[in-house]
Protein backbone atom coordinates (compact mmCIF):
# COMPACT_ATOMS: atom_id res chain seq x y z
CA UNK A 1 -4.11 -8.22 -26.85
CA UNK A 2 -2.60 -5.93 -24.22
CA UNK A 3 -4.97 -2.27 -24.30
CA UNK A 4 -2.34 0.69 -24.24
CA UNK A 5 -3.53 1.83 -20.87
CA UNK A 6 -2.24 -1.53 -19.28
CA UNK A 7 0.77 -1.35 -21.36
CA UNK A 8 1.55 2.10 -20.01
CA UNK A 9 0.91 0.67 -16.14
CA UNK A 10 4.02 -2.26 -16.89
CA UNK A 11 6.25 -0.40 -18.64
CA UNK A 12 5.85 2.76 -15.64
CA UNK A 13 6.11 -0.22 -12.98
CA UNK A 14 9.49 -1.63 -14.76
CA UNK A 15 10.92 1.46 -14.15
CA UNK A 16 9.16 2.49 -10.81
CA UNK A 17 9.52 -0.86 -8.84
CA UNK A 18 13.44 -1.38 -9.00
CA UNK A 19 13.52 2.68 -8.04
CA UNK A 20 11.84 2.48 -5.10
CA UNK A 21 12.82 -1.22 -4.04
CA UNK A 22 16.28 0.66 -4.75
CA UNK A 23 15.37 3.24 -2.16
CA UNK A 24 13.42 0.77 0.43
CA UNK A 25 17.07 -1.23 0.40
CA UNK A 26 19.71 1.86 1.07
CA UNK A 27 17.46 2.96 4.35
CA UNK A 28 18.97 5.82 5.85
CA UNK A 29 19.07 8.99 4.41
CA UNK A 30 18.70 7.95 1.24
CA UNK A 31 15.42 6.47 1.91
CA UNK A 32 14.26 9.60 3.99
CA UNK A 33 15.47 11.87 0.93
CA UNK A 34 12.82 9.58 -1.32
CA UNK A 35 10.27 9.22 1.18
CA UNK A 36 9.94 13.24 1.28
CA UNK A 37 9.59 13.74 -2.14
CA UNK A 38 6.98 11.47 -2.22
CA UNK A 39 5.48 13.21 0.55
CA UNK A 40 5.59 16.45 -1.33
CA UNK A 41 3.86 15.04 -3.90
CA UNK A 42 0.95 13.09 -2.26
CA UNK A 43 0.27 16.23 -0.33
CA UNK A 44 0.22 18.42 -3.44
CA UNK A 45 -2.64 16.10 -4.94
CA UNK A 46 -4.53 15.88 -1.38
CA UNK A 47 -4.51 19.38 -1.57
CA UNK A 48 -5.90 19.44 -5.16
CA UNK A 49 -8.24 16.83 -4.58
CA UNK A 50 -9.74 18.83 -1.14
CA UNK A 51 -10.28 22.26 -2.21
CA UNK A 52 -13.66 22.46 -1.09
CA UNK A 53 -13.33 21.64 2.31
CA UNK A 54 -10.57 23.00 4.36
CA UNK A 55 -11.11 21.06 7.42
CA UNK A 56 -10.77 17.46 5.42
CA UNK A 57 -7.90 19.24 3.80
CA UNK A 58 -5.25 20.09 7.05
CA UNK A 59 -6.42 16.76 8.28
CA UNK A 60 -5.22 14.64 4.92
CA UNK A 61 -2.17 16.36 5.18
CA UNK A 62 -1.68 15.27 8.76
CA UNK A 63 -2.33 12.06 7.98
CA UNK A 64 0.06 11.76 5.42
CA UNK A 65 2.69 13.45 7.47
CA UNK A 66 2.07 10.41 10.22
CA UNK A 67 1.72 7.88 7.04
CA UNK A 68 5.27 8.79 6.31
CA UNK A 69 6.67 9.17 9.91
CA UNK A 70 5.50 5.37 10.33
CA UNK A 71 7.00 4.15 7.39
CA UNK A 72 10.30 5.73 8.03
CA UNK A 73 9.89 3.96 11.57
CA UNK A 74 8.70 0.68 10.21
CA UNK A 75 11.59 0.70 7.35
CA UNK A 76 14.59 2.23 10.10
CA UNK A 77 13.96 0.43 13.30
CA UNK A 78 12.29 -2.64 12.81
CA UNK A 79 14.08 -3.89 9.66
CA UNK A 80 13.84 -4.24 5.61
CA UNK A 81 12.82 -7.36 5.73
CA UNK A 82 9.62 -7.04 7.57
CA UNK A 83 9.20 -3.84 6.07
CA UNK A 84 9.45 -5.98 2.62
CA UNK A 85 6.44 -8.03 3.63
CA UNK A 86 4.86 -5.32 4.13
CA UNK A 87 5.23 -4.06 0.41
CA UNK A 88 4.86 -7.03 -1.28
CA UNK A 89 1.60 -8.04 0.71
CA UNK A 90 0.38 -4.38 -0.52
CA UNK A 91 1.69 -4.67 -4.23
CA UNK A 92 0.05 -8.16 -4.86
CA UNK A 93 -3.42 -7.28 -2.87
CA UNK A 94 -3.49 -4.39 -5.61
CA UNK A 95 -2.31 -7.39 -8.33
CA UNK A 96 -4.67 -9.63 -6.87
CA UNK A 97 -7.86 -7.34 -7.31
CA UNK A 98 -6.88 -5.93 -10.56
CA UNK A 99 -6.57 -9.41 -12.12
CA UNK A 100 -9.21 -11.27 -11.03
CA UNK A 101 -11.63 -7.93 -11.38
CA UNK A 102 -10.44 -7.87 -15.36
CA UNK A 103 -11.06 -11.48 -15.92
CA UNK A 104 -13.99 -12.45 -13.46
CA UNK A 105 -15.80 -9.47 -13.31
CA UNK A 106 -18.85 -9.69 -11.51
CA UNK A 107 -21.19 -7.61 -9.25
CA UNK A 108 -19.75 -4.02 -8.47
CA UNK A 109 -18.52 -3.98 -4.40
CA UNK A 110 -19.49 -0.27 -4.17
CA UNK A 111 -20.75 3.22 -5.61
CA UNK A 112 -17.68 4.77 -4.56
CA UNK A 113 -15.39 2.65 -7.45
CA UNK A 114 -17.25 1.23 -9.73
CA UNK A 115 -14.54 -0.66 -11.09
CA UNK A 116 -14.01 -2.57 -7.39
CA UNK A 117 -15.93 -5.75 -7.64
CA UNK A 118 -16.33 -8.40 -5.43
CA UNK A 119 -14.06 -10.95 -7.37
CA UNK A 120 -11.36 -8.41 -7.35
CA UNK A 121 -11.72 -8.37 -3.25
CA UNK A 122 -11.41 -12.33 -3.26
CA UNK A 123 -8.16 -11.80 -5.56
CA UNK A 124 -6.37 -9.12 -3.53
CA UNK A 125 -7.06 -11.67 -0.30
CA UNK A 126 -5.93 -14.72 -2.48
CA UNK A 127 -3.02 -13.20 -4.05
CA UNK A 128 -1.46 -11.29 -0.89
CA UNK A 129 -1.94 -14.47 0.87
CA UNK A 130 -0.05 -16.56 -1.65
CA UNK A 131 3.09 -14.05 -2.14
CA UNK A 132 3.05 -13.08 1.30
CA UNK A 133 3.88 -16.36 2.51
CA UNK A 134 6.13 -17.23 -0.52
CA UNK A 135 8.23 -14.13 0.74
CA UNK A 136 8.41 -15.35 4.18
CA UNK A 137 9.48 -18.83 2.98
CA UNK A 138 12.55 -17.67 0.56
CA UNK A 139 13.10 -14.02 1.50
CA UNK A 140 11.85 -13.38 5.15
CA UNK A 141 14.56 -15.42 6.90
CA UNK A 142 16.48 -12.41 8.39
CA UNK A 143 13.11 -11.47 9.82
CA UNK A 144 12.69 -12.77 13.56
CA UNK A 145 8.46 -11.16 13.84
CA UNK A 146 8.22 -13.18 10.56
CA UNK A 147 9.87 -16.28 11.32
CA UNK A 148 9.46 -16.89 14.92
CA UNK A 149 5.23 -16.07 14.67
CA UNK A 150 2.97 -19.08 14.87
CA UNK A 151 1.59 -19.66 10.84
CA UNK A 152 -1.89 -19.01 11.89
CA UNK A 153 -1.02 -15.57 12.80
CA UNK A 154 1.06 -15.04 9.44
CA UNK A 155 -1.95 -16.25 7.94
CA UNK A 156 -4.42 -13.30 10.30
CA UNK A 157 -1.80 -10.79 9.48
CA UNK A 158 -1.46 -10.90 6.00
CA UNK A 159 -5.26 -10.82 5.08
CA UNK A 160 -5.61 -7.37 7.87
CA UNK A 161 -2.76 -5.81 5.86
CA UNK A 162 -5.01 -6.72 2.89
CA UNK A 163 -8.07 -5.42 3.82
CA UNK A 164 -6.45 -2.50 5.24
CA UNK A 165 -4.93 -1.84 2.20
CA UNK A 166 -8.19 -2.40 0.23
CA UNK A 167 -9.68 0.25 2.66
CA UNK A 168 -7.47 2.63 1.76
CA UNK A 169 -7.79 2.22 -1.92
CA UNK A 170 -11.61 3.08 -1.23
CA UNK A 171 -11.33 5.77 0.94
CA UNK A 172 -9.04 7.49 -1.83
CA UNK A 173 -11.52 6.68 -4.32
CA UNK A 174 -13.88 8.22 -2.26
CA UNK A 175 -12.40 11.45 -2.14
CA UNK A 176 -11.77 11.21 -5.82
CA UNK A 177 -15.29 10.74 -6.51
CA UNK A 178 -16.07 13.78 -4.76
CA UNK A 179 -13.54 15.81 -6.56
CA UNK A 180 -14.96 14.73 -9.75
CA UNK A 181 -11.52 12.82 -10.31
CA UNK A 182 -11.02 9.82 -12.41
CA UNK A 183 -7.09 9.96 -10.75
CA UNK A 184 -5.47 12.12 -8.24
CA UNK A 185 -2.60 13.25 -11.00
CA UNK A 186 -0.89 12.39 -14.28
CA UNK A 187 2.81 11.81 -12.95
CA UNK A 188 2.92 8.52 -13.56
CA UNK A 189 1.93 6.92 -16.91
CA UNK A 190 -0.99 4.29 -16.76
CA UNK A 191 -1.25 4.51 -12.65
CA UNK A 192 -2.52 8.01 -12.63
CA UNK A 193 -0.84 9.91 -9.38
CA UNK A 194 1.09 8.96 -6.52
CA UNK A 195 -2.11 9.11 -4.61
CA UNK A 196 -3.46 5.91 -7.34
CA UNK A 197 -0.39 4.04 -6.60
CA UNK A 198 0.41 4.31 -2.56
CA UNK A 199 -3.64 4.56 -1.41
CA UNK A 200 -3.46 1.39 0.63
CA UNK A 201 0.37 1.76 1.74
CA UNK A 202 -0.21 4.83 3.59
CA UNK A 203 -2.97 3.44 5.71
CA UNK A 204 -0.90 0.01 6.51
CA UNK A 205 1.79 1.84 7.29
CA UNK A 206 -0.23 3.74 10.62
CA UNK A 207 -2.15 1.04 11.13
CA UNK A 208 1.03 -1.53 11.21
CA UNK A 209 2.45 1.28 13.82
CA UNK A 210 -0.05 1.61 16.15
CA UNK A 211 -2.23 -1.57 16.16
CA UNK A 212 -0.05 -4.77 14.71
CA UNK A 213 3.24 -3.48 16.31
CA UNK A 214 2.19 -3.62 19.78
CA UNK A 215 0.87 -6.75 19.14
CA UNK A 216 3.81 -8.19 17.89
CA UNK A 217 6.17 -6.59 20.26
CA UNK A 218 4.12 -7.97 22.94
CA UNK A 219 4.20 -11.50 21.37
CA UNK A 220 8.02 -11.92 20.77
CA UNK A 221 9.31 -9.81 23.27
CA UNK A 222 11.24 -7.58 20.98
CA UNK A 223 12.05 -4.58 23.44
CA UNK A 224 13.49 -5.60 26.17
């Protein structure tokens, strides 16, 4: 039987998924318009989170501010459908871990979130790997970084963005932990804040920018 807690994450995600993929599809202004508001609202729960230390504080909020100027980068001038993969590869890592985490269980991965376990790490890897490549079969087609990379790379790429993303989720947990927080907010029902919910996106997103774009430009000759 489905706990109210997990029934409260599906029936939020129903409603936030076809918002945002909504957004992520109109680009433009319309994304930028969303993007900010989410940027309003991560910062307002970094700045919760860090009232302690002022230093860690400014610097979250700088972070953030480059999180979002690479995803509005990533989404405007190198394409939805890329920027897709990247979504979807971050969306099923988090699938992946919660999954086989509830059902496998196991030894804990660290102090930091006690509910990470090392089953959950071999699901987010498993499960990004499986839809990332299922996207880039029947979705990706419009994509030339996608479709014209060798499958061994596809294969490298996806499980970085994973473990990036997994990072991310830990580092945020981190913070929480210090904060004394089981979640950074209460915005959204059964997820927690917007903080819970975009943790690993907002380090894939900088990373993608400055370390896998290069890469990648440099490999298909994109810029020319």
């Amino acid at each position: 039987m489905i706990n109210k807690e997990l029934q409260k994450r599906i029936l939020s995600s129903i409603i936030l998924l076809p918002v945002s993929f909504f957004f992520i599809i109109q680009g433009s202004f319309t994304f930028i318009f969303f993007l900010s508001l989410i940027f309003l609202a991560t910062s307002f729960e970094w700045f919760k989170m860090t009232k302690k230390n002022n230093f860690i504080r400014i610097f979250g909020l700088f972070f953030l501010f480059f999180s979002f100027f690479s995803t509005v980068y990533l989404r405007q001038y190198i394409g939805l459908n890329f920027f897709l993969f990247l979504i979807i590869v971050c969306i099923f890592t988090d699938i992946g871990g919660y999954i086989f985490g509830k059902t496998f269980k196991g030894p804990r991965l660290t102090k930091v979130s006690p509910k990470k376990t090392y089953s959950g790490v071999i699901g987010s890897f498993l499960i990004s790997l499986l839809f990332g490549l299922i996207y880039i079969k029947y979705l990706g087609q419009k994509s030339r970084i996608l479709l014209e990379t060798d499958f061994i790379f596809i294969i490298m790429l996806i499980l970085f963005i994973s473990l990036v993303s997994q990072i991310g989720d830990l580092i945020i947990s981190f913070f929480k932990r210090k904060a004394r927080l089981k979640d950074t907010g209460k915005i959204l029902p059964g997820h927690g804040g917007f903080l819970d919910r975009i943790d690993g996106i907002i380090f894939v997103m900088p990373i993608t920018y400055l370390c896998v774009l290069p890469i990648l430009i440099n490999r298909l000759d994109l810029i020319k």
